[in-house]
PDB file of N, CA and C in Angstrom:
ATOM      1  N   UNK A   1      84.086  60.709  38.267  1.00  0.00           N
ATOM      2  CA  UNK A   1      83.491  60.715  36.941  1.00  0.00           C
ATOM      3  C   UNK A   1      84.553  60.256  35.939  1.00  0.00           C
ATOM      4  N   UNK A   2      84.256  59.084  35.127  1.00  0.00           N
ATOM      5  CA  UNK A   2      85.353  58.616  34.205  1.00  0.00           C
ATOM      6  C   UNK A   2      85.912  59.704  33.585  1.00  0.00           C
ATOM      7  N   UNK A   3      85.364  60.616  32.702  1.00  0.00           N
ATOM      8  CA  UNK A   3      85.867  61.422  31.737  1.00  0.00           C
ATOM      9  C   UNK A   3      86.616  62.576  32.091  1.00  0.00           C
ATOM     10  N   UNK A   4      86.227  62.863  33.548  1.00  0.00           N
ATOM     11  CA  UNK A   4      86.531  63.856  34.523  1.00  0.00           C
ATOM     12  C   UNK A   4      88.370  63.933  33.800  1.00  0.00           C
ATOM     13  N   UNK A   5      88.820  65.019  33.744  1.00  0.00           N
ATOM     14  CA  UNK A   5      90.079  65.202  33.661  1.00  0.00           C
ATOM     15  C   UNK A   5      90.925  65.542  34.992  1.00  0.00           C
ATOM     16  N   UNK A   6      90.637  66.556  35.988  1.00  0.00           N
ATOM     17  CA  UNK A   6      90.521  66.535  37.079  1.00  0.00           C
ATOM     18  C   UNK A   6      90.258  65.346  38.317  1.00  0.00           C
ATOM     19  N   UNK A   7      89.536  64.308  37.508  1.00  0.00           N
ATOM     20  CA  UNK A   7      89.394  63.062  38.141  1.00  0.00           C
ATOM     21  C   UNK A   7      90.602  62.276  37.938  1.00  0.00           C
ATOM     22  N   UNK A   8      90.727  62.196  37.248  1.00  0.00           N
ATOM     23  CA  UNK A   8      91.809  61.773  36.458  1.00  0.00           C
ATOM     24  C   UNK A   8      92.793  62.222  37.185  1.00  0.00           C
ATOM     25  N   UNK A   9      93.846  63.439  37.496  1.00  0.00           N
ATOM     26  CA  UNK A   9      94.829  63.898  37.526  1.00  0.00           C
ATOM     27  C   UNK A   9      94.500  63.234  38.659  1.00  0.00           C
ATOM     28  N   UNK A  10      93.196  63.514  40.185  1.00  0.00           N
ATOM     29  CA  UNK A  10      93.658  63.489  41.481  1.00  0.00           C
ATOM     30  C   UNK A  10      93.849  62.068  41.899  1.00  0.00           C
ATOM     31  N   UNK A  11      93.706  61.061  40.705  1.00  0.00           N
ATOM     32  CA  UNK A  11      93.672  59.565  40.769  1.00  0.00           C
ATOM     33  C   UNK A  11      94.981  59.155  40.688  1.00  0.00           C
ATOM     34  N   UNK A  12      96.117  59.966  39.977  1.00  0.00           N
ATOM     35  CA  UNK A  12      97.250  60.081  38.972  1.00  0.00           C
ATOM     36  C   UNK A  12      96.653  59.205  38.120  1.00  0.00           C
ATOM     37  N   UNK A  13      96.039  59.067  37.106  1.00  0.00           N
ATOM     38  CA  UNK A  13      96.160  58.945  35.870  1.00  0.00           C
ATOM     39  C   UNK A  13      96.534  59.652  34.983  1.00  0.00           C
ATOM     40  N   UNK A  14      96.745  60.634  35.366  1.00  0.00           N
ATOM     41  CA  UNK A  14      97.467  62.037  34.249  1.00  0.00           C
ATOM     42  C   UNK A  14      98.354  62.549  35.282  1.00  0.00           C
ATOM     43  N   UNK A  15      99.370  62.889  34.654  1.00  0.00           N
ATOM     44  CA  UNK A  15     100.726  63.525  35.271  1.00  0.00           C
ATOM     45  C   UNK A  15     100.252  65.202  35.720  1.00  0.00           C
ATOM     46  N   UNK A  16     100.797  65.935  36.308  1.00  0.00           N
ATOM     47  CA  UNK A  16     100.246  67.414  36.893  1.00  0.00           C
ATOM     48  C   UNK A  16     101.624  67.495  37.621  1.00  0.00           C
ATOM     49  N   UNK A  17     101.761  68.361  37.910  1.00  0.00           N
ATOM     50  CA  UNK A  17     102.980  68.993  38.536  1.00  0.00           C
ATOM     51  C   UNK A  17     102.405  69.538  40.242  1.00  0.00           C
ATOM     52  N   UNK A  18     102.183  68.764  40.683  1.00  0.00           N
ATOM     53  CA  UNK A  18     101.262  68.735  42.081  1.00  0.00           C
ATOM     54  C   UNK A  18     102.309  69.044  42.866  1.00  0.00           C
ATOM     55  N   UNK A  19     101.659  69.967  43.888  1.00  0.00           N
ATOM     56  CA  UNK A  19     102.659  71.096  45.089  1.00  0.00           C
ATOM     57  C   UNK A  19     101.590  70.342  46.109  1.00  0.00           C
ATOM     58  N   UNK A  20     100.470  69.729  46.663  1.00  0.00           N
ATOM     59  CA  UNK A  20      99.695  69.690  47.415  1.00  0.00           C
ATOM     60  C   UNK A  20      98.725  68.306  47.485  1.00  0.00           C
ATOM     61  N   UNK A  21      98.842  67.472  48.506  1.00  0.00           N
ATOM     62  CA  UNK A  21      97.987  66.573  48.135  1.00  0.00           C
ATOM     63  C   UNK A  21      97.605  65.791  49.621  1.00  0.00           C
ATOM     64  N   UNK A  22      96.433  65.629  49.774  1.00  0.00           N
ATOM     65  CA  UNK A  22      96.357  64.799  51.473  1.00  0.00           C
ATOM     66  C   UNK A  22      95.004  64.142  51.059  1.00  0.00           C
ATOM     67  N   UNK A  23      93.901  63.237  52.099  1.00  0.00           N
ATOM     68  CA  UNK A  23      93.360  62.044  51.665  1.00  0.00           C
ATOM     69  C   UNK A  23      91.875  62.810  50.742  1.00  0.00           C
ATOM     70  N   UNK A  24      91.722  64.169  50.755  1.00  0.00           N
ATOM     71  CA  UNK A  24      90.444  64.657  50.145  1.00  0.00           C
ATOM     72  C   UNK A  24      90.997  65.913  49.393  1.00  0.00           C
ATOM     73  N   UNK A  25      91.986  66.358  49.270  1.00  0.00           N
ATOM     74  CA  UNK A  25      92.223  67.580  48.092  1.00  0.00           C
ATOM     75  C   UNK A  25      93.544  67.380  47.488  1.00  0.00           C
ATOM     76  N   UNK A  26      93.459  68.000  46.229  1.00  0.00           N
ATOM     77  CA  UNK A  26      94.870  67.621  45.213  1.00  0.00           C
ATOM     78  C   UNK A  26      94.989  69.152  45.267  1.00  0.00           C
ATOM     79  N   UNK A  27      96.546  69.477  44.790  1.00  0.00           N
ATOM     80  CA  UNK A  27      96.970  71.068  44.020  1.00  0.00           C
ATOM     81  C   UNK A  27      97.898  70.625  43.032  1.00  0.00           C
ATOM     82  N   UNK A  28      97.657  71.332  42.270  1.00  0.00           N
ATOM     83  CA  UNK A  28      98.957  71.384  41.195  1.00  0.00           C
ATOM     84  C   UNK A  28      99.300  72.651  40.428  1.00  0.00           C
ATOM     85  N   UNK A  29     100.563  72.976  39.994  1.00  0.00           N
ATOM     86  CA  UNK A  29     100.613  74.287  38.929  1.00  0.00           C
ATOM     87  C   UNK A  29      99.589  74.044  37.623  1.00  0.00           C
ATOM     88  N   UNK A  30      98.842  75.292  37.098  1.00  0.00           N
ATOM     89  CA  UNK A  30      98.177  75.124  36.245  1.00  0.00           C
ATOM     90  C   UNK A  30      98.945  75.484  34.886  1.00  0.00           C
ATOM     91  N   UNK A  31      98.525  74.752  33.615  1.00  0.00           N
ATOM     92  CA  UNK A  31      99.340  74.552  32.652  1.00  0.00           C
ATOM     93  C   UNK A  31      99.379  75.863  31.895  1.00  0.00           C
ATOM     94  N   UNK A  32      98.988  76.757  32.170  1.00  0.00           N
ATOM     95  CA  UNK A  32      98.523  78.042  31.412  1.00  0.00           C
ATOM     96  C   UNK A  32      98.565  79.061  32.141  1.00  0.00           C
ATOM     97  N   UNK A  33      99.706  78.998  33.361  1.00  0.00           N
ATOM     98  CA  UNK A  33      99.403  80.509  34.707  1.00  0.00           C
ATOM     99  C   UNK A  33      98.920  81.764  33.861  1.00  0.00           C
ATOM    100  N   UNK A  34      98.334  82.156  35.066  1.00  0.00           N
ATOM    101  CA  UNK A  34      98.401  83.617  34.864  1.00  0.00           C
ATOM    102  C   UNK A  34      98.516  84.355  35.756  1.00  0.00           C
ATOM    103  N   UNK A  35      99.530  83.683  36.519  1.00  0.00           N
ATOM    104  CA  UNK A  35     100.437  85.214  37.415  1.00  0.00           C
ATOM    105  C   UNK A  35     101.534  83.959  37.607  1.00  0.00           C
ATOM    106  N   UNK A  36     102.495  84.190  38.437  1.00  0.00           N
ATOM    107  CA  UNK A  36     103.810  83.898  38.755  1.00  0.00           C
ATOM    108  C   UNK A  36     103.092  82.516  39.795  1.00  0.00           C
ATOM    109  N   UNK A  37     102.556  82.624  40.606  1.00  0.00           N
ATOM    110  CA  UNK A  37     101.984  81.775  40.938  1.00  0.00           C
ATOM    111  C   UNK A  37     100.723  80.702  40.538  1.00  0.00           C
ATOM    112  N   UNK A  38     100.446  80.096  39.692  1.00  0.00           N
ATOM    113  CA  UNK A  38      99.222  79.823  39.181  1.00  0.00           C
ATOM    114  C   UNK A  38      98.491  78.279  39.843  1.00  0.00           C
ATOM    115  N   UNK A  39      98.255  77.939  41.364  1.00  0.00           N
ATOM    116  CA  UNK A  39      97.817  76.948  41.209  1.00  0.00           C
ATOM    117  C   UNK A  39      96.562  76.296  41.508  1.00  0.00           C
ATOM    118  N   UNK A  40      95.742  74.899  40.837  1.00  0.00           N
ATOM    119  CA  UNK A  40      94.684  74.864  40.620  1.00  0.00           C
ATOM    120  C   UNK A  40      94.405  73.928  41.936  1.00  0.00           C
ATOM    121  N   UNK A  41      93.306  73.920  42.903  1.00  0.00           N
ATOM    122  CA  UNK A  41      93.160  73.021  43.949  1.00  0.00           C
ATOM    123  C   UNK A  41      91.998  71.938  43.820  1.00  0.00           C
ATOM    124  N   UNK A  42      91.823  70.885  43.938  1.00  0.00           N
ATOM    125  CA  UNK A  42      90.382  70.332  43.623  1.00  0.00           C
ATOM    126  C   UNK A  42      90.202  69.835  44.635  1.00  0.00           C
ATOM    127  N   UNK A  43      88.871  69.231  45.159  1.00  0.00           N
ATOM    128  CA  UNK A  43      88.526  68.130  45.868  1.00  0.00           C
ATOM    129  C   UNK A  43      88.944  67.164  45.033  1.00  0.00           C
ATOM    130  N   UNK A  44      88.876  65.810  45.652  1.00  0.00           N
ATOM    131  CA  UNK A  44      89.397  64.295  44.977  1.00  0.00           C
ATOM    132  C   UNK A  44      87.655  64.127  44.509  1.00  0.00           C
ATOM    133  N   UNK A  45      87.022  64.338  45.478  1.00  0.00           N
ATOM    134  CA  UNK A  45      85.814  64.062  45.414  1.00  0.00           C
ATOM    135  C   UNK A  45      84.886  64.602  43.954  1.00  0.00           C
ATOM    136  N   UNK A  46      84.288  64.202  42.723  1.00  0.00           N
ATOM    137  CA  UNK A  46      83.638  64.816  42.150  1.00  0.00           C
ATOM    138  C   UNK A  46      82.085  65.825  42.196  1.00  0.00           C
ATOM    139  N   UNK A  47      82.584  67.034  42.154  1.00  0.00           N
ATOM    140  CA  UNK A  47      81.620  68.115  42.350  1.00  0.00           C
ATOM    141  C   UNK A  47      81.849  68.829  41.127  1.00  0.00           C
ATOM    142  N   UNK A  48      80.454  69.146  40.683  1.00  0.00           N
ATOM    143  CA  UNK A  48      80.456  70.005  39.135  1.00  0.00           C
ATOM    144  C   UNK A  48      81.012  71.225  39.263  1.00  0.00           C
ATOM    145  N   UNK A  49      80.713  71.549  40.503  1.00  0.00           N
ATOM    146  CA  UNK A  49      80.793  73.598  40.276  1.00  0.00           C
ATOM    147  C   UNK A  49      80.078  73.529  41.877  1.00  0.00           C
ATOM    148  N   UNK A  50      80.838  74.793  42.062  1.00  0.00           N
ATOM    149  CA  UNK A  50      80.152  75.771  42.965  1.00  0.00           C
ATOM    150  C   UNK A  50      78.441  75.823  43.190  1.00  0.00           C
ATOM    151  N   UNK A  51      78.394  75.867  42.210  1.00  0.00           N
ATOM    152  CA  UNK A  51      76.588  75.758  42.291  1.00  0.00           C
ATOM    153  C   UNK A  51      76.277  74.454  42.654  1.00  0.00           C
ATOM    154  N   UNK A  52      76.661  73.696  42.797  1.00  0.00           N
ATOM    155  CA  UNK A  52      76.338  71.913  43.263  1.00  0.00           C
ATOM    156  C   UNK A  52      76.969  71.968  44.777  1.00  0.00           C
ATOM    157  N   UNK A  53      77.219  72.530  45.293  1.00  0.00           N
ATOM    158  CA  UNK A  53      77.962  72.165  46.628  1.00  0.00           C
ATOM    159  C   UNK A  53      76.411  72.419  47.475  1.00  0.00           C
ATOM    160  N   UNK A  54      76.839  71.097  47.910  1.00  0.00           N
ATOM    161  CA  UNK A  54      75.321  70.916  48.824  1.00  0.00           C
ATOM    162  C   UNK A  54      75.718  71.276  50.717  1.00  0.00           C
ATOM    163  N   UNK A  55      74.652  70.845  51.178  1.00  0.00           N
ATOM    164  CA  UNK A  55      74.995  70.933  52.697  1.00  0.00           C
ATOM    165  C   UNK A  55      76.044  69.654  53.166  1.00  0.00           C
ATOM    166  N   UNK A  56      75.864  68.310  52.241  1.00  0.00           N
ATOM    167  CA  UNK A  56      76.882  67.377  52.202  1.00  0.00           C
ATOM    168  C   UNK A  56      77.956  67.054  51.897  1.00  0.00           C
ATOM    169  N   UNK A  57      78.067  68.071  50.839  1.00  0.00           N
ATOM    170  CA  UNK A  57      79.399  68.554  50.075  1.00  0.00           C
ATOM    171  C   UNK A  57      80.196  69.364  50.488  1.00  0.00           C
ATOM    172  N   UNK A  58      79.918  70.657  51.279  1.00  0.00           N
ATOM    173  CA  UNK A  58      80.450  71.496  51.973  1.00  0.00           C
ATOM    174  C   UNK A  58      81.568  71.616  52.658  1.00  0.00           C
ATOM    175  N   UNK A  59      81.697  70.594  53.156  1.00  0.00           N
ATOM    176  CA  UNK A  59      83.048  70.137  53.763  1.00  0.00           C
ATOM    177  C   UNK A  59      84.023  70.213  53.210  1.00  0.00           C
ATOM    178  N   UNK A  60      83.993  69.814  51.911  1.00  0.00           N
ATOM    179  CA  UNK A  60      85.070  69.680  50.436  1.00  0.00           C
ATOM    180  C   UNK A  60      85.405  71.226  50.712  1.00  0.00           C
ATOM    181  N   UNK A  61      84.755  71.805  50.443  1.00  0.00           N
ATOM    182  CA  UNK A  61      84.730  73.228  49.886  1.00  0.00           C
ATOM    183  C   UNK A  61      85.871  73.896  51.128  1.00  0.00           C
ATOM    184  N   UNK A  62      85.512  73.389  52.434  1.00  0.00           N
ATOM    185  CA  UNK A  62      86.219  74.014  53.659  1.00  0.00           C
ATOM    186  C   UNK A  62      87.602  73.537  53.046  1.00  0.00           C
ATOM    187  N   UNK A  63      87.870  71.942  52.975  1.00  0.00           N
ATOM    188  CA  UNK A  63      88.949  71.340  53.083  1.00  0.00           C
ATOM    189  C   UNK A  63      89.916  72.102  51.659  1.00  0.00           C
ATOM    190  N   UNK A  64      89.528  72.353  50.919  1.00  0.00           N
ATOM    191  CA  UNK A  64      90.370  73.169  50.040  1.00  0.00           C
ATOM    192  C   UNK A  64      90.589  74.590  50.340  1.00  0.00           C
ATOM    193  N   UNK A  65      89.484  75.060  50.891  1.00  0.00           N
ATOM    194  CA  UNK A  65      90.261  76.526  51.298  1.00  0.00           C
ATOM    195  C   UNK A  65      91.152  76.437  52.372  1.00  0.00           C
ATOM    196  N   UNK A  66      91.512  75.616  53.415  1.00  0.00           N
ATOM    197  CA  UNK A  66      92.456  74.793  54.432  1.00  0.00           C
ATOM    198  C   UNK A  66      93.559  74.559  53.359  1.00  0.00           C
ATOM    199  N   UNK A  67      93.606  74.000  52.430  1.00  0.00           N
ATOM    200  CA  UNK A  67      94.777  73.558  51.883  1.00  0.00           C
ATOM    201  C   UNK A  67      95.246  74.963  50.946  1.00  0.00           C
ATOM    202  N   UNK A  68      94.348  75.955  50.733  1.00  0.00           N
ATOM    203  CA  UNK A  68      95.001  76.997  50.048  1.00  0.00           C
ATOM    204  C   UNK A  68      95.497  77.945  50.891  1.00  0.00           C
ATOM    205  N   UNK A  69      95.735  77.718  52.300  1.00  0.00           N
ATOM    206  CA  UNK A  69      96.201  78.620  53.258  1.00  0.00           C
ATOM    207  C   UNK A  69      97.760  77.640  53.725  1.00  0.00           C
ATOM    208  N   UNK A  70      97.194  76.556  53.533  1.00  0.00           N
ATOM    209  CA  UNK A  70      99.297  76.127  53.486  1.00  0.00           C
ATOM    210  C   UNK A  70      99.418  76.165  52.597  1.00  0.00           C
ATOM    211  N   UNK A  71      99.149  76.072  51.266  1.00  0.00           N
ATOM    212  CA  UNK A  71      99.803  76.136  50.119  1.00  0.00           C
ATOM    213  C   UNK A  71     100.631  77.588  49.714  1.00  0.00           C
ATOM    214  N   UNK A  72      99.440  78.284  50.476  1.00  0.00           N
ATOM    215  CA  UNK A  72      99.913  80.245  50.349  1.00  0.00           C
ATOM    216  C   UNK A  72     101.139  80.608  50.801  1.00  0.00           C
ATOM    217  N   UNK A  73     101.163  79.668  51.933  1.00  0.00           N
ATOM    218  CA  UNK A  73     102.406  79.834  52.838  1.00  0.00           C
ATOM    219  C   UNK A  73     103.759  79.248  52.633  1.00  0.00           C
ATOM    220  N   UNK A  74     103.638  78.254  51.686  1.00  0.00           N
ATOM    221  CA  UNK A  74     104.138  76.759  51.582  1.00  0.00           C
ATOM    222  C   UNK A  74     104.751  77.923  50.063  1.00  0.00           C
ATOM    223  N   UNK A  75     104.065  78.295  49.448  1.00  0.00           N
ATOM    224  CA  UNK A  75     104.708  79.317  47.859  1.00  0.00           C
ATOM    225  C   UNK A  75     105.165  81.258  48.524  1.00  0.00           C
ATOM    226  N   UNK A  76     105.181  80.910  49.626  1.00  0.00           N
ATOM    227  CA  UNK A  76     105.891  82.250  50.227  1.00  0.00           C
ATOM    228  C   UNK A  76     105.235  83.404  49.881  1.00  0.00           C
ATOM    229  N   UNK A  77     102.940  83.138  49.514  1.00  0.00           N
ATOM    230  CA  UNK A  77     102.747  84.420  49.492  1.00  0.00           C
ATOM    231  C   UNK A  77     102.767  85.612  50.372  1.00  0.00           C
ATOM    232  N   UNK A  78     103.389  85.571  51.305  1.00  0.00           N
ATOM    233  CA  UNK A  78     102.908  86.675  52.371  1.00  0.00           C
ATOM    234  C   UNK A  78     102.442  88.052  52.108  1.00  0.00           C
ATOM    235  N   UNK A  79     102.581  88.461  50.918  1.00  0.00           N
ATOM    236  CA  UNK A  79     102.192  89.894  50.172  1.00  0.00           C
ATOM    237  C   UNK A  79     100.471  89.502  50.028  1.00  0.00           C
ATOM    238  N   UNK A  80     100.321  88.362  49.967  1.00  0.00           N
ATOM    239  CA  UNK A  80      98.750  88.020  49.534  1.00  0.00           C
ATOM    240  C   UNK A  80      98.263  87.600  48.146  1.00  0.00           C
ATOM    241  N   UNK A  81      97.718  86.879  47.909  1.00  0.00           N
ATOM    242  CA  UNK A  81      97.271  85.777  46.614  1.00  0.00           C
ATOM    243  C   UNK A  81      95.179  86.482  46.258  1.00  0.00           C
ATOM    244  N   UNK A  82      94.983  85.680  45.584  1.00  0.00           N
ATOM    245  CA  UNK A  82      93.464  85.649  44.893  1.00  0.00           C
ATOM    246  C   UNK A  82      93.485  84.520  44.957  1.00  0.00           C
ATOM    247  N   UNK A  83      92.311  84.031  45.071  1.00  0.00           N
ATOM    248  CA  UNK A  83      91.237  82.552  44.650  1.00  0.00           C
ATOM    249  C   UNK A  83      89.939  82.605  44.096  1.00  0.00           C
ATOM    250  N   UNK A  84      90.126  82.230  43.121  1.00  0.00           N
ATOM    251  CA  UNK A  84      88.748  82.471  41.989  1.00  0.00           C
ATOM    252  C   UNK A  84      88.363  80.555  41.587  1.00  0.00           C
ATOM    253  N   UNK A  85      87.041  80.957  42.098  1.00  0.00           N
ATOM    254  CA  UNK A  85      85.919  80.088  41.314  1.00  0.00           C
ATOM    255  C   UNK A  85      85.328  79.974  39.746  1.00  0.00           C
ATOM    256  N   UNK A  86      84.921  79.370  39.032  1.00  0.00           N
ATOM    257  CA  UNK A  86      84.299  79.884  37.814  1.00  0.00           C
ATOM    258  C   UNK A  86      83.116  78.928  38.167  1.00  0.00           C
ATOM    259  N   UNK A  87      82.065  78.722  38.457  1.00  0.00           N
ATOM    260  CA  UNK A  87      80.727  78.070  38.204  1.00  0.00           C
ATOM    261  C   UNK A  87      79.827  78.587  36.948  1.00  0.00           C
ATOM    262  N   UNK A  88      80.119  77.263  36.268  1.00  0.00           N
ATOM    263  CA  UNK A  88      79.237  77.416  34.605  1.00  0.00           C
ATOM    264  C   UNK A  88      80.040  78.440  33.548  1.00  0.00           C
ATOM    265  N   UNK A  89      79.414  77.656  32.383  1.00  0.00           N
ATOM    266  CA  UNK A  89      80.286  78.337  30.973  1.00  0.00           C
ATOM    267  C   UNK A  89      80.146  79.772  30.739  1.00  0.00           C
ATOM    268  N   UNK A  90      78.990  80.291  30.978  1.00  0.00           N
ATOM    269  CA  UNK A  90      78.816  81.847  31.600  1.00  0.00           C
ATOM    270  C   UNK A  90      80.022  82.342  32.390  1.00  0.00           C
ATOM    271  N   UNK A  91      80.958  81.877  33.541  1.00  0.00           N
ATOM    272  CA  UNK A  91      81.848  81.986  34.249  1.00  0.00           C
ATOM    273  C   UNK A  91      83.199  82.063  33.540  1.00  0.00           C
ATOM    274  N   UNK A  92      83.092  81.367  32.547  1.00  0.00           N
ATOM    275  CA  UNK A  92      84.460  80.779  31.731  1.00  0.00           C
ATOM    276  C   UNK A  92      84.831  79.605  32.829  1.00  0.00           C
ATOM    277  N   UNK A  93      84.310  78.605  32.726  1.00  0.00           N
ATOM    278  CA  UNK A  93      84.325  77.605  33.476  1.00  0.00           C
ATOM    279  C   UNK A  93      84.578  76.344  32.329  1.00  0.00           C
ATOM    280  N   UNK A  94      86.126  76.178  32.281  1.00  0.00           N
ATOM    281  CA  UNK A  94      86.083  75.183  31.139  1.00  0.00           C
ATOM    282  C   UNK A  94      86.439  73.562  31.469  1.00  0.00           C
ATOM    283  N   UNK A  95      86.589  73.448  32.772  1.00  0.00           N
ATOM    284  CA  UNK A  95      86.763  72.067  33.364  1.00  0.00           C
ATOM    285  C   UNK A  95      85.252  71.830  34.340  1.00  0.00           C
ATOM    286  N   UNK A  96      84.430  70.853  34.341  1.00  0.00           N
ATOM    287  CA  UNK A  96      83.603  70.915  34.830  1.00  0.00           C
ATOM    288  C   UNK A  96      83.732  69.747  35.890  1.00  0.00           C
ATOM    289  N   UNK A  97      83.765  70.351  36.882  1.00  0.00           N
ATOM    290  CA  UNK A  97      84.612  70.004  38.445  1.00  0.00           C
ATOM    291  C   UNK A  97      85.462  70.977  39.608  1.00  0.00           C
ATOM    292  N   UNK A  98      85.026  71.386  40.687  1.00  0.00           N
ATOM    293  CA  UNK A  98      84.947  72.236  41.499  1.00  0.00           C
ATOM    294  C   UNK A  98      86.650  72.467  41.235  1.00  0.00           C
ATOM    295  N   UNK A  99      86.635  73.734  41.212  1.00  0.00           N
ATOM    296  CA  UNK A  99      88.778  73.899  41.592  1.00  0.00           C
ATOM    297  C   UNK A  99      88.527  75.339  41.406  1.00  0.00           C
ATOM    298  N   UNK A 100      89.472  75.502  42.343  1.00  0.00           N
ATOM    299  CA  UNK A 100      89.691  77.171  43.073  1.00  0.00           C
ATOM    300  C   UNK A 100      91.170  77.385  42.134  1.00  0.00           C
ATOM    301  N   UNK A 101      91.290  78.290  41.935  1.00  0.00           N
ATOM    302  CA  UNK A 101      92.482  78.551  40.987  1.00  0.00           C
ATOM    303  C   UNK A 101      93.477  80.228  42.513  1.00  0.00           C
ATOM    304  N   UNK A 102      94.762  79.386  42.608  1.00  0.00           N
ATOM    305  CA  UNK A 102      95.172  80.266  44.038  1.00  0.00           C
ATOM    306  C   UNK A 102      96.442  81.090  43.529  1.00  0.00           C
ATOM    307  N   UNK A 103      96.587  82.342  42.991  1.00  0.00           N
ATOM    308  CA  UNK A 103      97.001  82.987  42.077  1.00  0.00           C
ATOM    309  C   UNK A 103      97.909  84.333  42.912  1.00  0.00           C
ATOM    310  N   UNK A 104      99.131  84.418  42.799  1.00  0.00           N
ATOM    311  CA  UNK A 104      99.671  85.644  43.746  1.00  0.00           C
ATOM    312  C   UNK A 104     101.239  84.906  42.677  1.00  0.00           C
ATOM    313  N   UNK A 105     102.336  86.229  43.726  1.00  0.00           N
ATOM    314  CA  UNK A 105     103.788  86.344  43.233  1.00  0.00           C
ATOM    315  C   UNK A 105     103.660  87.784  42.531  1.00  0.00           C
ATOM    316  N   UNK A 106     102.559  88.458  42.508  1.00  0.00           N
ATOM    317  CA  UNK A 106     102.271  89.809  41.760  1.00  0.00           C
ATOM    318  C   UNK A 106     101.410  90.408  42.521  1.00  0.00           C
ATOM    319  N   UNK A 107     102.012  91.828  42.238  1.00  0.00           N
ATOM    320  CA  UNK A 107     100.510  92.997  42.373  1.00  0.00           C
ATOM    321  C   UNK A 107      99.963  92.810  41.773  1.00  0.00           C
ATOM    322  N   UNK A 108      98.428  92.749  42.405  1.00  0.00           N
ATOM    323  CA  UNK A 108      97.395  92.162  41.538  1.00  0.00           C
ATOM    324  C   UNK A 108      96.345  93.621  41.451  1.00  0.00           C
ATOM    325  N   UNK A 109      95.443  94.096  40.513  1.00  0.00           N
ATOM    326  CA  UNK A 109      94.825  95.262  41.087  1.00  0.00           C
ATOM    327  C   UNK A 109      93.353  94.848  41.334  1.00  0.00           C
ATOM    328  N   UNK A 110      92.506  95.818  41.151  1.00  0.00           N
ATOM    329  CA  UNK A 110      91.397  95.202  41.275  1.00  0.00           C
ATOM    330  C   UNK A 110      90.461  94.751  40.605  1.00  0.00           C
ATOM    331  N   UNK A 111      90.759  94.466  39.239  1.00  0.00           N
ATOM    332  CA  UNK A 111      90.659  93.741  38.200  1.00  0.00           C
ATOM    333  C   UNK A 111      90.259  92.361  38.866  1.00  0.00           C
ATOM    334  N   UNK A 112      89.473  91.617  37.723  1.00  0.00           N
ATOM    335  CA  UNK A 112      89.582  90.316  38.285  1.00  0.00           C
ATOM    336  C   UNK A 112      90.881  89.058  38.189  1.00  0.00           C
ATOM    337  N   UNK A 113      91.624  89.563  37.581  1.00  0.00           N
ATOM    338  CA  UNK A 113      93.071  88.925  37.136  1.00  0.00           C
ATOM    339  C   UNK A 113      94.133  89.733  36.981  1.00  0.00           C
TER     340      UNK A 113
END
């Protein structure tokens, strides 16, 4: 999607501070953490949200949770991380394009953050 910002970054047209990248998912630190670890994963592929992941799309969805299990490992969580979705502005979903946000380096409680 042209306007896609997220499209953008996994194209490099925008600079990101990327820890993660192979022929269908990008990672990068997110510009605003909120824990010690803060990073955002996308498909390359454009998907709106969680709620759009079809039976064709699905795959995406695997291939990033695959890349947030080396990445976990790859940022030395072994204590254990979070991965949060936001689907829709109801969500606080302010980039509209699938990305798992993979969040650890802290006790986390059971809060959602």
């Amino acid at each position: 999607m042209a306007d896609c910002v997220f499209c953008k970054i996994a194209a490099g047209e925008i600079p990101a501070d990327k820890v993660y990248e192979d022929g269908g998912v990008v990672a990068f630190r997110d510009i605003s953490p909120q824990a010690p670890t803060h990073i955002i994963i996308i498909p390359r592929a454009h998907i709106e949200s969680a709620a759009d992941i079809s039976e064709d799309s699905a795959h995406l969805a695997a291939e990033c949770f695959a890349a947030i299990a080396r990445i976990a490992k790859s940022e030395r969580l072994e204590g254990g991380f979070r991965v949060i979705t936001n689907a829709g502005a109801d969500a606080g979903q302010t980039v509209g394009h699938l990305h798992f946000h993979l969040l650890g380096g802290v006790k986390m409680g059971e809060g959602l953050i």
